[in-house]
Protein backbone atom coordinates (compact mmCIF):
# COMPACT_ATOMS: atom_id res chain seq x y z
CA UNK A 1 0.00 0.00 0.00
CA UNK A 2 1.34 3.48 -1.10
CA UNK A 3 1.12 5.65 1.93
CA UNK A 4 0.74 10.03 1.69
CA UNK A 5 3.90 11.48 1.44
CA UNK A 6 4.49 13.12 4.70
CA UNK A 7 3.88 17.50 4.14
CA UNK A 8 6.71 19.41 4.01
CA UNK A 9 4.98 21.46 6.67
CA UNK A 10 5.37 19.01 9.02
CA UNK A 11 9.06 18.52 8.65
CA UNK A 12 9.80 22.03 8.55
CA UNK A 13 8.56 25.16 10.39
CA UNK A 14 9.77 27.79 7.95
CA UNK A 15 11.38 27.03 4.62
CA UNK A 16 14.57 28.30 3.42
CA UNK A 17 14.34 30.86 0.65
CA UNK A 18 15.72 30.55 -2.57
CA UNK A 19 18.95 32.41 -2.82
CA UNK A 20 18.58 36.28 -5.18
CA UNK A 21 14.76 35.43 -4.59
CA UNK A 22 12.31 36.06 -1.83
CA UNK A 23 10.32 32.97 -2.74
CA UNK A 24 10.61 29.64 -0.05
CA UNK A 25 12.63 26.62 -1.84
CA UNK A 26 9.78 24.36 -3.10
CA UNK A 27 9.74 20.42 -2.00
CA UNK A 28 9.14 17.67 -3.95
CA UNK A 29 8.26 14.23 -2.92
CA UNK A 30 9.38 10.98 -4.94
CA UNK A 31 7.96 7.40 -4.95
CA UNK A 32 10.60 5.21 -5.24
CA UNK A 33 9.83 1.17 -6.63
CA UNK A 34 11.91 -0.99 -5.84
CA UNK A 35 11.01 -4.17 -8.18
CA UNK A 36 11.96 -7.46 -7.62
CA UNK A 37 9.15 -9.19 -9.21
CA UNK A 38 6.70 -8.40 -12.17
CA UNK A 39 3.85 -7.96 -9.48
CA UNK A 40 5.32 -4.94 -7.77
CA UNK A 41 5.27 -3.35 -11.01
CA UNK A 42 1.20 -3.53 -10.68
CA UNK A 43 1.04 -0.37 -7.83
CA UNK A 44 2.43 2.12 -10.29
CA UNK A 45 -1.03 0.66 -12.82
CA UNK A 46 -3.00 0.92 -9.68
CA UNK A 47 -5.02 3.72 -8.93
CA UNK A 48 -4.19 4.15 -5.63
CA UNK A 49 -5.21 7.66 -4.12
CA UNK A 50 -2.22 8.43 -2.54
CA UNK A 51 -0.10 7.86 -6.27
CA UNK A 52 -1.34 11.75 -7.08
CA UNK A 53 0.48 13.33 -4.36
CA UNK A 54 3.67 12.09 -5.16
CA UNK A 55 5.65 14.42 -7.96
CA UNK A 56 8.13 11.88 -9.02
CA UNK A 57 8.27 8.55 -9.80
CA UNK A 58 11.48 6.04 -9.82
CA UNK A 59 11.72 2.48 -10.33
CA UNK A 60 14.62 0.31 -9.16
CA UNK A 61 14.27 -2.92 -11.51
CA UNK A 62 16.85 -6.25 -9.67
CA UNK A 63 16.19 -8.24 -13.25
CA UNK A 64 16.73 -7.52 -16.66
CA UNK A 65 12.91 -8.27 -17.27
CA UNK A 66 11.52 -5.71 -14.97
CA UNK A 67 14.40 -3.36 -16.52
CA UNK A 68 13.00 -3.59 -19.77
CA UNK A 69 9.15 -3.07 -18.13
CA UNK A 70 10.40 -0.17 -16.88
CA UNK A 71 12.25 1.26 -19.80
CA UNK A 72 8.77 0.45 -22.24
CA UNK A 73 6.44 0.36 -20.18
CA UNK A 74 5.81 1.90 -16.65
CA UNK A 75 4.72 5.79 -16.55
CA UNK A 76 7.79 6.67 -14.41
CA UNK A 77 10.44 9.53 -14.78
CA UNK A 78 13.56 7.36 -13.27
CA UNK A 79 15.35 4.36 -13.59
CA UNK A 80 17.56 3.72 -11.16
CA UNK A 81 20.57 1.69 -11.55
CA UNK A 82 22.36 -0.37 -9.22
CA UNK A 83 25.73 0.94 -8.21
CA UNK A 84 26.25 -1.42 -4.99
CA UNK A 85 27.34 -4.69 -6.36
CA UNK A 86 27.34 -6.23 -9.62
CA UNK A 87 24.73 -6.11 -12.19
CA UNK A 88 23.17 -9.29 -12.88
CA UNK A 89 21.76 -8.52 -15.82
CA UNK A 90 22.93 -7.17 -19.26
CA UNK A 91 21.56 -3.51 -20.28
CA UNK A 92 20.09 -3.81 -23.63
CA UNK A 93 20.21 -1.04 -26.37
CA UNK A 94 16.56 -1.32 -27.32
CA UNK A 95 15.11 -1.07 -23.66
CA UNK A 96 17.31 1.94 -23.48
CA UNK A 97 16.82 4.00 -26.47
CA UNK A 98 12.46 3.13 -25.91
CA UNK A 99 13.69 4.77 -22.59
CA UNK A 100 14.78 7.87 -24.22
CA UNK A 101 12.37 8.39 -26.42
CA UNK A 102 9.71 7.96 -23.97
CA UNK A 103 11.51 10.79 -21.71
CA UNK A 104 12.94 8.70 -18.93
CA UNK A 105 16.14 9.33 -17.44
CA UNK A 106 18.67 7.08 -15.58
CA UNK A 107 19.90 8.11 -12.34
CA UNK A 108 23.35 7.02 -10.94
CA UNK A 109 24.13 7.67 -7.07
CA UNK A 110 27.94 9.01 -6.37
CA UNK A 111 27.78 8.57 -2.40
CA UNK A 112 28.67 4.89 -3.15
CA UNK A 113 31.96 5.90 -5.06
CA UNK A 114 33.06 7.97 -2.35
CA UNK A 115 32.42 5.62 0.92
CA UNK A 116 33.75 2.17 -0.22
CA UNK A 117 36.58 1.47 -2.77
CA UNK A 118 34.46 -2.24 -3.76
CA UNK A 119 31.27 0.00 -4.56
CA UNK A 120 33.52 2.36 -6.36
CA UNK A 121 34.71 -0.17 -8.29
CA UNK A 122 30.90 -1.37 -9.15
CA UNK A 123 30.12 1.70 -9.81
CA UNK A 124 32.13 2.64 -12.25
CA UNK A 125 31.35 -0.62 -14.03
CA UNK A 126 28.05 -0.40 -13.72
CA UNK A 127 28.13 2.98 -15.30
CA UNK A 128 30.11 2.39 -17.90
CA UNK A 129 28.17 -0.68 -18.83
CA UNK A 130 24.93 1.95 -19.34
CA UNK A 131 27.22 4.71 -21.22
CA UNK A 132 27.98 1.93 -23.93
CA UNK A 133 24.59 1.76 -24.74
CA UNK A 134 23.03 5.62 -23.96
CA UNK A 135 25.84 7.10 -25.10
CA UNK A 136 25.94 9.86 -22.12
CA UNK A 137 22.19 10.63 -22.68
CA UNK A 138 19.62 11.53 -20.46
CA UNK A 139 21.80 10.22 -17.29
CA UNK A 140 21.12 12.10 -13.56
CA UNK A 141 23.67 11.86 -10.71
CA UNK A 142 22.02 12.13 -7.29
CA UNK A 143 23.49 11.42 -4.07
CA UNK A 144 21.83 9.39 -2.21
CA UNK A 145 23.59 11.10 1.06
CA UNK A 146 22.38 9.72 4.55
CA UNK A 147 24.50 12.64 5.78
CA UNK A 148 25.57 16.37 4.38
CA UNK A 149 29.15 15.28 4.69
CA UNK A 150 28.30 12.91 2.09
CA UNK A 151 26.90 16.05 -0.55
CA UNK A 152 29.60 16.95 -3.07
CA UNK A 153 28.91 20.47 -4.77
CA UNK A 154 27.85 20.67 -8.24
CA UNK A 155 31.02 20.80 -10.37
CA UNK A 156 33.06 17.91 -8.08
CA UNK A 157 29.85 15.64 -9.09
CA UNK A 158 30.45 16.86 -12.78
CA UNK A 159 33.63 15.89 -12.39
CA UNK A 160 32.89 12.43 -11.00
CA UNK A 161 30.82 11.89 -13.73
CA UNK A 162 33.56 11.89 -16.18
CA UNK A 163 34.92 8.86 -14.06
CA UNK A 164 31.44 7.15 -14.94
CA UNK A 165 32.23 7.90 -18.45
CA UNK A 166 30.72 11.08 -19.63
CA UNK A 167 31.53 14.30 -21.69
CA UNK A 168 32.01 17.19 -20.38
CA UNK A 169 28.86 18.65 -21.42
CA UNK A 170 26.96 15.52 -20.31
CA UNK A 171 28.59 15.40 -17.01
CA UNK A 172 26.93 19.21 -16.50
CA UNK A 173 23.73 18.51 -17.87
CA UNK A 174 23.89 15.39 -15.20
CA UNK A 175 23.59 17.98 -12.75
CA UNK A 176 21.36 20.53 -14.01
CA UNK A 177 19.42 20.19 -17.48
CA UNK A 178 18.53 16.87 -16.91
CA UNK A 179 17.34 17.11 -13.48
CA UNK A 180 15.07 19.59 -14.42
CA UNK A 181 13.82 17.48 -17.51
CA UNK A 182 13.10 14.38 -14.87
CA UNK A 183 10.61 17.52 -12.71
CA UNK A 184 8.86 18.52 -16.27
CA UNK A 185 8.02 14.93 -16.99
CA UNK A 186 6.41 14.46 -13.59
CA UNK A 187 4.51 17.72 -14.14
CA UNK A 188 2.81 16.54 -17.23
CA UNK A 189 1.50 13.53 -15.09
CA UNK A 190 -0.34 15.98 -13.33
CA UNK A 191 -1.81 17.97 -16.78
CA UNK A 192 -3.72 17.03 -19.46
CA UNK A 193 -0.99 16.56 -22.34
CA UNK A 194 2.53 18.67 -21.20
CA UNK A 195 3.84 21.75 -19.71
CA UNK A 196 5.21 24.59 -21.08
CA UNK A 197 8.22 26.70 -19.81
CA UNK A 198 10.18 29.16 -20.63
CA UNK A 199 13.88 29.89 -21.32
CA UNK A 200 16.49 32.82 -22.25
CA UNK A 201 17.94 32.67 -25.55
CA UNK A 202 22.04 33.46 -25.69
CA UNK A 203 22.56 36.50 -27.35
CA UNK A 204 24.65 36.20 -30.68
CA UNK A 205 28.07 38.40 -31.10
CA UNK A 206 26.27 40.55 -33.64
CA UNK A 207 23.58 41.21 -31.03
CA UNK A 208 26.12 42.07 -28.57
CA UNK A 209 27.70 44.59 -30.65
CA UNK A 210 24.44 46.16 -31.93
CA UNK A 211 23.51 46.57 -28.03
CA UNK A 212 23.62 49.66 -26.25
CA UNK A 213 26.06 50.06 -23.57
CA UNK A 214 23.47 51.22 -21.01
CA UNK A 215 21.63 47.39 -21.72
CA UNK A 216 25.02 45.76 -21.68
CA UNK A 217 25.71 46.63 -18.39
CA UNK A 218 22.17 45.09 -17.60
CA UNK A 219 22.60 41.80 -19.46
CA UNK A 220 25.88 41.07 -17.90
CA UNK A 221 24.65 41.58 -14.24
């Protein structure tokens, strides 16, 4: 049974702002499956009440089978891959490129890699193993800290990620891009078709030059 996420009223009094903003940091909750057999995969079908108030959804398949459910499949926005021990089942270029084109993303944890040189060592072959086949593509690192010694700052988990095999530029979109793609797929659970959002264009040398001072000094603060 899929219990109510608990409100983030509850766990805090008053929440932090965002920093440059006045608004409170918003809160999501996540529903994480972890499937070991094809039943499990039955709540996410369900129409359990409580499934609504949850804004992201994450499956953790232990068998190629339930890996390729997932990837096909299940209405999720994560699949999460095991970085712990050895995985016991091959990752499959079809499963993963349905994956992609369905908008699902693959999260690796890092905390792993940092506390224990065997799950290091499983991690990095477990991550490899996926870049072979996504190529670097729609791949989020997350944490998965018990404690904020644990958290790493944005740019040292880029840089980790080019020890699981990615670019540069994938590495960063790891940590920023991508994670926001993963929150606009949950959001269009909650809508009738998709959600719409908008983004500032880079300005093009020409534009620069044609722009007057007075704006310049605007743009670049």
């Amino acid at each position: 049974e899929i219990v109510k996420p608990i409100s983030p009223a509850e766990l805090f009094p008053t929440l932090p702002l965002v920093q440059g903003k006045s608004k409170p940091i918003k809160i999501l909750s996540r529903l994480t499956l972890i499937a070991s057999d094809p039943s499990h995969c039955n709540i996410l079908r369900s129409t359990s009440t409580n499934i609504k108030f949850y804004d992201i959804f994450a499956v953790f398949p232990k068998n190629g089978k339930l890996f390729h459910v997932a990837c096909t499949t299940l209405d999720v926005d994560l699949v999460c891959i095991n970085v712990t021990e050895k995985l016991p089942f091959y990752i499959k270029r079809p499963s993963v490129n349905v994956a992609i084109d369905r908008g699902i993303y693959f999260e690796l944890l890092y905390v792993p890699a940092i506390k224990d040189s065997t799950m290091r060592r499983y991690t990095v072959s477990n991550a490899l193993s996926l870049m072979q086949i996504c190529r670097g593509k729609n791949i989020v690192l997350s944490s998965s800290a018990e404690r904020p010694l644990q958290l790493r700052g944005p740019y040292d988990v880029a840089n980790l990620g080019w020890l699981f095999g990615l670019s540069e530029s994938n590495a960063k979109a790891a940590v920023s891009t991508n994670c926001r793609a993963v929150l606009l797929h949950g959001e269009t659970r909650k809508t009738a078709s998709g959600v719409v959002y908008t983004k500032k264009k880079p300005r093009s040398p020409e534009e620069d030059e044609s722009t007057p001072v007075s704006k310049k000094a605007k743009i670049t603060l």
